[in-house]
PDB file of N, CA and C in Angstrom:
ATOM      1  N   UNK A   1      -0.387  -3.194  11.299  1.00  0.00           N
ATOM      2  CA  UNK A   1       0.111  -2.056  10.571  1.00  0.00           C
ATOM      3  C   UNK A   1      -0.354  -2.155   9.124  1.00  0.00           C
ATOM      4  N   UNK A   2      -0.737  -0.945   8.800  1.00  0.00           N
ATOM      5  CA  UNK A   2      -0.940  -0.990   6.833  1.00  0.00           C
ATOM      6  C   UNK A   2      -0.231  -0.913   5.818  1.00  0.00           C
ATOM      7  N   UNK A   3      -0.224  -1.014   5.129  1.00  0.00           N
ATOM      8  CA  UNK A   3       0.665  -0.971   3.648  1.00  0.00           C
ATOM      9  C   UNK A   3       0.206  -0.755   2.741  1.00  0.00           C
ATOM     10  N   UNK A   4       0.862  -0.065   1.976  1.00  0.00           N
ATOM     11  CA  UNK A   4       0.257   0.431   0.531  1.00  0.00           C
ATOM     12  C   UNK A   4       1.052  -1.069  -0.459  1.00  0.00           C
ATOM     13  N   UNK A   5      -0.329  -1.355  -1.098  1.00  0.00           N
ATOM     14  CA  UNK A   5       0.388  -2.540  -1.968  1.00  0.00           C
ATOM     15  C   UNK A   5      -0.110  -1.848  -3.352  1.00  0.00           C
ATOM     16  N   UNK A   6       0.635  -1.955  -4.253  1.00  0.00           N
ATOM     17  CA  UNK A   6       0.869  -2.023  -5.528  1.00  0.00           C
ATOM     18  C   UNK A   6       1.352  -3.166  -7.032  1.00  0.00           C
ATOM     19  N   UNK A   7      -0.414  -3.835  -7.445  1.00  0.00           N
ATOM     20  CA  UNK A   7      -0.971  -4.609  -8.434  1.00  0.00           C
ATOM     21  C   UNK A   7      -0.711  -4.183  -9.723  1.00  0.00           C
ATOM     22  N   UNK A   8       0.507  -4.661 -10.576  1.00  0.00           N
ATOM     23  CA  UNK A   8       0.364  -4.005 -12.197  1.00  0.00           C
ATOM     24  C   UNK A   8      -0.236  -5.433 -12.631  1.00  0.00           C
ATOM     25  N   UNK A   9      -1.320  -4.898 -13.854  1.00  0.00           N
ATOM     26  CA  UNK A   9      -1.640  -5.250 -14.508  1.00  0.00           C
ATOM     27  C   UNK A   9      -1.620  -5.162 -16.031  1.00  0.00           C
ATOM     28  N   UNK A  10      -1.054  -6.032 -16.445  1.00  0.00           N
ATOM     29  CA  UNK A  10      -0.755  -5.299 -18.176  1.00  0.00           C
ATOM     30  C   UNK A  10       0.174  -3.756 -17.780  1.00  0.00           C
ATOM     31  N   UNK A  11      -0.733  -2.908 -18.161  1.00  0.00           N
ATOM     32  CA  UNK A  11       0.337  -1.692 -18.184  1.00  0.00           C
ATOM     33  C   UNK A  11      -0.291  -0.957 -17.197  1.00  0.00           C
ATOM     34  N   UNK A  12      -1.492  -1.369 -16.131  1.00  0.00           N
ATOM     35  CA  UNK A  12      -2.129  -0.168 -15.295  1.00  0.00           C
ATOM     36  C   UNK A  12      -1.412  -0.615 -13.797  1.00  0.00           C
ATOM     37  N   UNK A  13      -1.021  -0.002 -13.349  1.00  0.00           N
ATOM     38  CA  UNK A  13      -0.969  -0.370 -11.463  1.00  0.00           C
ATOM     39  C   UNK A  13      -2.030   0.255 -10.594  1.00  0.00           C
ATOM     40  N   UNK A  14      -2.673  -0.776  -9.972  1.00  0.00           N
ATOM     41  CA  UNK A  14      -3.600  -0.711  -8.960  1.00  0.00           C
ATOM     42  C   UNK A  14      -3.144  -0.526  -7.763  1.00  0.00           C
ATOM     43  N   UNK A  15      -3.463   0.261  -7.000  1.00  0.00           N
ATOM     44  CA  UNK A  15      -2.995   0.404  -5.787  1.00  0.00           C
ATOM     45  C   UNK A  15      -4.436   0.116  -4.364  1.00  0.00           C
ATOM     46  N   UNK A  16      -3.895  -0.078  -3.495  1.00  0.00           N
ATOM     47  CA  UNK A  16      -4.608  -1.190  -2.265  1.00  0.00           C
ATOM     48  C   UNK A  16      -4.096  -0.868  -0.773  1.00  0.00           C
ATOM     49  N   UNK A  17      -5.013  -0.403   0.535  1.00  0.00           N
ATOM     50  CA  UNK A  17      -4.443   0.008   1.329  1.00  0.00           C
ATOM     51  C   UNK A  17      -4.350  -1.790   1.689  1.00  0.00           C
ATOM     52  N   UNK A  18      -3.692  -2.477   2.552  1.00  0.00           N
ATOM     53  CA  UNK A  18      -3.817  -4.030   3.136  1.00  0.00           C
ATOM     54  C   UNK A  18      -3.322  -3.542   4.389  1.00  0.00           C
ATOM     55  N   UNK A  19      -3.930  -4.556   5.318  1.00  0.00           N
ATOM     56  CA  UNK A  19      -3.731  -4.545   6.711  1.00  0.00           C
ATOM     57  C   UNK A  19      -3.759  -5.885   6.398  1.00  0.00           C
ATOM     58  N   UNK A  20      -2.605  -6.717   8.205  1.00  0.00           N
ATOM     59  CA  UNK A  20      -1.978  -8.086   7.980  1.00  0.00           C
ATOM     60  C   UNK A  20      -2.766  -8.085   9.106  1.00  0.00           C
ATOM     61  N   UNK A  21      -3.636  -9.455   9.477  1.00  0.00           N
ATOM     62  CA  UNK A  21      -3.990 -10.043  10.882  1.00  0.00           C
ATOM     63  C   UNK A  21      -4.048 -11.367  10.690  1.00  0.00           C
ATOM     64  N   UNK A  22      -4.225 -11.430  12.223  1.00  0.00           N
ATOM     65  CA  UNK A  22      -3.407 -12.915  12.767  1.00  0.00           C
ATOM     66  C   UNK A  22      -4.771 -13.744  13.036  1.00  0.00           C
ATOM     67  N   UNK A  23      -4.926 -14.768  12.539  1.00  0.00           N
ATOM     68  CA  UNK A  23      -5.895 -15.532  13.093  1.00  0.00           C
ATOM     69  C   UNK A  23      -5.494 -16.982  12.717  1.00  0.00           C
ATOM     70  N   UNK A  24      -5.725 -17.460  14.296  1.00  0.00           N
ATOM     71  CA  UNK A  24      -4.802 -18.447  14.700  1.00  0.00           C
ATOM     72  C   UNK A  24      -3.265 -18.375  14.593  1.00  0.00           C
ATOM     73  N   UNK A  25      -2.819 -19.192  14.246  1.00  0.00           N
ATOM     74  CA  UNK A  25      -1.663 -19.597  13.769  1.00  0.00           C
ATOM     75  C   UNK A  25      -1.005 -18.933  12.213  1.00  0.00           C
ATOM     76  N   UNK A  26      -1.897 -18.384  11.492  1.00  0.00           N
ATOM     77  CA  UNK A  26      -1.692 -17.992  10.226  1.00  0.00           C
ATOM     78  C   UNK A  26      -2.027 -16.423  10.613  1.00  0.00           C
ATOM     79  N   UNK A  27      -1.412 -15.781   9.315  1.00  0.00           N
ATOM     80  CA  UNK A  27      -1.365 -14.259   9.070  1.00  0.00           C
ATOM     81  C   UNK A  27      -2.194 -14.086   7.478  1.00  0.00           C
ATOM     82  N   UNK A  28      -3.483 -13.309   7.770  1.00  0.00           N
ATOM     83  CA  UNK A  28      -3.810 -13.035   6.510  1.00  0.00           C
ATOM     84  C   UNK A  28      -4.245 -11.425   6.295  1.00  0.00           C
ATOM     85  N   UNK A  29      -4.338 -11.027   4.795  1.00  0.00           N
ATOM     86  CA  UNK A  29      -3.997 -10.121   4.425  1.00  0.00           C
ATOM     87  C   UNK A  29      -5.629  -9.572   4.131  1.00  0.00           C
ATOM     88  N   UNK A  30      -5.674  -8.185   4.949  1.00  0.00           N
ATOM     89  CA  UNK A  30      -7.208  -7.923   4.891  1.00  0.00           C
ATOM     90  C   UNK A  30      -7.077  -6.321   3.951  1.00  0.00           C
ATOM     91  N   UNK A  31      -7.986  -6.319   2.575  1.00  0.00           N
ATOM     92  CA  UNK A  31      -8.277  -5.309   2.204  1.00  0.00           C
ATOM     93  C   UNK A  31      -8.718  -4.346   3.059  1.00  0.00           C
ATOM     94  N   UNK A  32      -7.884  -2.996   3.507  1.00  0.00           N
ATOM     95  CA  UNK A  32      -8.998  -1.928   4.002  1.00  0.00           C
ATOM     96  C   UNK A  32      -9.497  -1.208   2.954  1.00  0.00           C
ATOM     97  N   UNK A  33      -9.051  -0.571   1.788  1.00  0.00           N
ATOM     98  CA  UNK A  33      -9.038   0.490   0.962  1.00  0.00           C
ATOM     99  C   UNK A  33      -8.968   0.207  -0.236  1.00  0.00           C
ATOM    100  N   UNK A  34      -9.153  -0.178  -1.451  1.00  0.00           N
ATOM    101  CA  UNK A  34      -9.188  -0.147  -3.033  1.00  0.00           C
ATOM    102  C   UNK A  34      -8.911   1.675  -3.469  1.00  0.00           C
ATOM    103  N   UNK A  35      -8.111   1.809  -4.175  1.00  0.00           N
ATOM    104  CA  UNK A  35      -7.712   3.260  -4.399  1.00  0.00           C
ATOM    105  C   UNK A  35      -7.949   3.491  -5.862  1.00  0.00           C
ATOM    106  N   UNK A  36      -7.513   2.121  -6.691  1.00  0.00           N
ATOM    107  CA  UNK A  36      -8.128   2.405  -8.125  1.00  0.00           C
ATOM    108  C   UNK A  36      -6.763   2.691  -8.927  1.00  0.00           C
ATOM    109  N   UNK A  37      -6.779   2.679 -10.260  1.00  0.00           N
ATOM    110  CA  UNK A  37      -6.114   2.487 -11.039  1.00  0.00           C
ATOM    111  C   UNK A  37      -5.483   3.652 -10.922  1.00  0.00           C
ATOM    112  N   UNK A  38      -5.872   4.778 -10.450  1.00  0.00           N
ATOM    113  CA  UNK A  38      -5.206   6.631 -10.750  1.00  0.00           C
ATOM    114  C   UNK A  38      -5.445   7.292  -9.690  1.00  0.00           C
ATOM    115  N   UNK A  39      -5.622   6.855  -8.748  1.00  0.00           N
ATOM    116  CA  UNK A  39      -6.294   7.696  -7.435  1.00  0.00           C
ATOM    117  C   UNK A  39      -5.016   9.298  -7.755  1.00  0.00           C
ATOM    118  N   UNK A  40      -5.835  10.380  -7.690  1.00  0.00           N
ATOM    119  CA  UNK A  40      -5.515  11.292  -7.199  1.00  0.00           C
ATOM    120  C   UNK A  40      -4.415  11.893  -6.161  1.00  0.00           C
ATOM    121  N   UNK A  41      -3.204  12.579  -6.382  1.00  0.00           N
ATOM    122  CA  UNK A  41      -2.519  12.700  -4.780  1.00  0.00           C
ATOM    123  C   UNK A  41      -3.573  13.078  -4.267  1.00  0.00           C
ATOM    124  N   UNK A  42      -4.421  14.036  -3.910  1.00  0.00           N
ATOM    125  CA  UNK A  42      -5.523  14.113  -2.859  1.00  0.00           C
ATOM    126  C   UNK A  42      -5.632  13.289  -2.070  1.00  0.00           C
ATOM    127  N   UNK A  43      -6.521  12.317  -3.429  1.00  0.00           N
ATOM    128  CA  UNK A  43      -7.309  11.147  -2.210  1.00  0.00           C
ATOM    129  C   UNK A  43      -6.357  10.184  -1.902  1.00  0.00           C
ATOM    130  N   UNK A  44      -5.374   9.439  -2.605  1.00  0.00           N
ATOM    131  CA  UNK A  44      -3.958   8.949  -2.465  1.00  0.00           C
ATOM    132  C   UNK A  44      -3.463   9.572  -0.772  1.00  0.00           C
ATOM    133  N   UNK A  45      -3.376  10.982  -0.636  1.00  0.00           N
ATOM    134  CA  UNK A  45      -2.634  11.140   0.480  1.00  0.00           C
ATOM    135  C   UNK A  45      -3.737  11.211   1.814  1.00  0.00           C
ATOM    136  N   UNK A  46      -5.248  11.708   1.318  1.00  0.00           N
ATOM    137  CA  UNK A  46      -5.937  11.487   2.212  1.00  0.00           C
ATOM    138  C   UNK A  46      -6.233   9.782   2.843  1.00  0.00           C
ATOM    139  N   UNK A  47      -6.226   9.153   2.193  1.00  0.00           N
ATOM    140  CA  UNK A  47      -6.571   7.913   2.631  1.00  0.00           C
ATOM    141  C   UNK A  47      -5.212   7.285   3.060  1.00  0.00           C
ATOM    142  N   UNK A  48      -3.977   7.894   3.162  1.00  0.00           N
ATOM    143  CA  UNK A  48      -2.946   7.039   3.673  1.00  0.00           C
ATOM    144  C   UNK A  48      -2.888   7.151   5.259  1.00  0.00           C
ATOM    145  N   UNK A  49      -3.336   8.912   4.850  1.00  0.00           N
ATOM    146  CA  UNK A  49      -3.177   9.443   6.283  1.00  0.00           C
ATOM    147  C   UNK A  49      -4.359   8.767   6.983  1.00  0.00           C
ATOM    148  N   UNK A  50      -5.292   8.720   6.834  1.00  0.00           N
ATOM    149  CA  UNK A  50      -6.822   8.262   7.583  1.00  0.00           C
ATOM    150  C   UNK A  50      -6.559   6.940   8.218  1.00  0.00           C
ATOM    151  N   UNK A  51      -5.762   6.423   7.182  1.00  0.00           N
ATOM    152  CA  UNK A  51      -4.981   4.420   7.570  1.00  0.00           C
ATOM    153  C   UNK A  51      -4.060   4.296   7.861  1.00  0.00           C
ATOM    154  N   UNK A  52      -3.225   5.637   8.656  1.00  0.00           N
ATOM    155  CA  UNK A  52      -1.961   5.492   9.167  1.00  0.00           C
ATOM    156  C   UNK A  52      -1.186   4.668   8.603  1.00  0.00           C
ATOM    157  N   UNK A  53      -0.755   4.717   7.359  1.00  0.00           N
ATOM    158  CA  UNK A  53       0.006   4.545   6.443  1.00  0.00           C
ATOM    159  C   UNK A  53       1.262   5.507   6.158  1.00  0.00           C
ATOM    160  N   UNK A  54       2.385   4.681   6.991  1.00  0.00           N
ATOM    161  CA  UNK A  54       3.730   6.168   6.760  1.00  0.00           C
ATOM    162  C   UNK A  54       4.918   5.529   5.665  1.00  0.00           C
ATOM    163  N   UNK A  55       5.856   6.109   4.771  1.00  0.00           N
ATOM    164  CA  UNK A  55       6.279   5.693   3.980  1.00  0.00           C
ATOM    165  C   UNK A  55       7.857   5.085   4.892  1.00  0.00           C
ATOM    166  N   UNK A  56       8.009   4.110   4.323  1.00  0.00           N
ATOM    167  CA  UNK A  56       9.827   3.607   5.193  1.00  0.00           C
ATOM    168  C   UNK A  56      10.818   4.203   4.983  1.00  0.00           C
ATOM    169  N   UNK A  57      11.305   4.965   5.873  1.00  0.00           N
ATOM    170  CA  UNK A  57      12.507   5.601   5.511  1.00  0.00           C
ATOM    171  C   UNK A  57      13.919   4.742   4.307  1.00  0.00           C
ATOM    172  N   UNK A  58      14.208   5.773   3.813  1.00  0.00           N
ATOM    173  CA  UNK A  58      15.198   5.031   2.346  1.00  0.00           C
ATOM    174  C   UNK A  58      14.400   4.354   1.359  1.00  0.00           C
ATOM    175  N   UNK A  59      13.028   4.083   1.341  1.00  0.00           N
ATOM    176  CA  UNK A  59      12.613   3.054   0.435  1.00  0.00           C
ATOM    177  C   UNK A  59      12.060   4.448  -1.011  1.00  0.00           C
ATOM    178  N   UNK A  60      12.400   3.696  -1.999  1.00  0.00           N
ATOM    179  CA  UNK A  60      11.748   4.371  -3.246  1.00  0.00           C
ATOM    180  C   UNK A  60      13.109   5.307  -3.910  1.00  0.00           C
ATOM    181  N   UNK A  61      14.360   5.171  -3.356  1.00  0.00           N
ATOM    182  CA  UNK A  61      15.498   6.056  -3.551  1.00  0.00           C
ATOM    183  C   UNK A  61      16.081   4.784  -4.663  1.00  0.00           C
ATOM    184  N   UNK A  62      15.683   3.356  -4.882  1.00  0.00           N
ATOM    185  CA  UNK A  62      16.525   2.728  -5.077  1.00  0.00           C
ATOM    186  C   UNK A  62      17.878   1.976  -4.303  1.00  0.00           C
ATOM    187  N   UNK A  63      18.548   1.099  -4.563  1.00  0.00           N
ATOM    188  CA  UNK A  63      19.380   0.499  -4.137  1.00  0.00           C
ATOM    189  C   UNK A  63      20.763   1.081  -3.775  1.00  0.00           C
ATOM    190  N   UNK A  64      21.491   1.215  -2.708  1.00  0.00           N
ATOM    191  CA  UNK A  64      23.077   1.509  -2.959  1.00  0.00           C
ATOM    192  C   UNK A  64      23.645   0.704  -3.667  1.00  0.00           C
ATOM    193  N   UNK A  65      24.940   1.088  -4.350  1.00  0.00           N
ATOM    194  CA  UNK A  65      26.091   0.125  -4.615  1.00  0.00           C
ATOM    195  C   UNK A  65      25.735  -0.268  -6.365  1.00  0.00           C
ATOM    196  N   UNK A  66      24.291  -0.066  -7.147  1.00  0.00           N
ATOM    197  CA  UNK A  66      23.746  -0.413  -7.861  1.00  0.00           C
ATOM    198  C   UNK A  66      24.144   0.600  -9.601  1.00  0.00           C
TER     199      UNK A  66
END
């Protein structure tokens, strides 16, 4: 499955499609996508969709109870 990962640097966030695979005994983390410091919603939503990339339900609302 993919994931959108998100790299700040200083003050820019990079964003990264990653796919996890298994080889052997270990799990490593394979770049599919580099999106770049500002990607566009366009290309942002085109390339999530292309990498079946879906967002987790409740996530990005913040915490309950907080």
């Amino acid at each position: 499955m993919a994931y959108l990962k998100r790299v700040t640097i200083g003050k820019r966030i990079y964003l990264y499609i990653i796919k996890s695979v298994r080889r052997g005994d270990r799990v490593e983390k394979k770049v599919l996508e580099y999106l770049g410091a500002e990607p566009g919603a366009d290309r942002l939503r085109k390339a999530l969709t292309y990498w079946g990339v879906k967002e987790k339900p409740g996530r990005g609302k913040g915490r309950k109870g907080r």
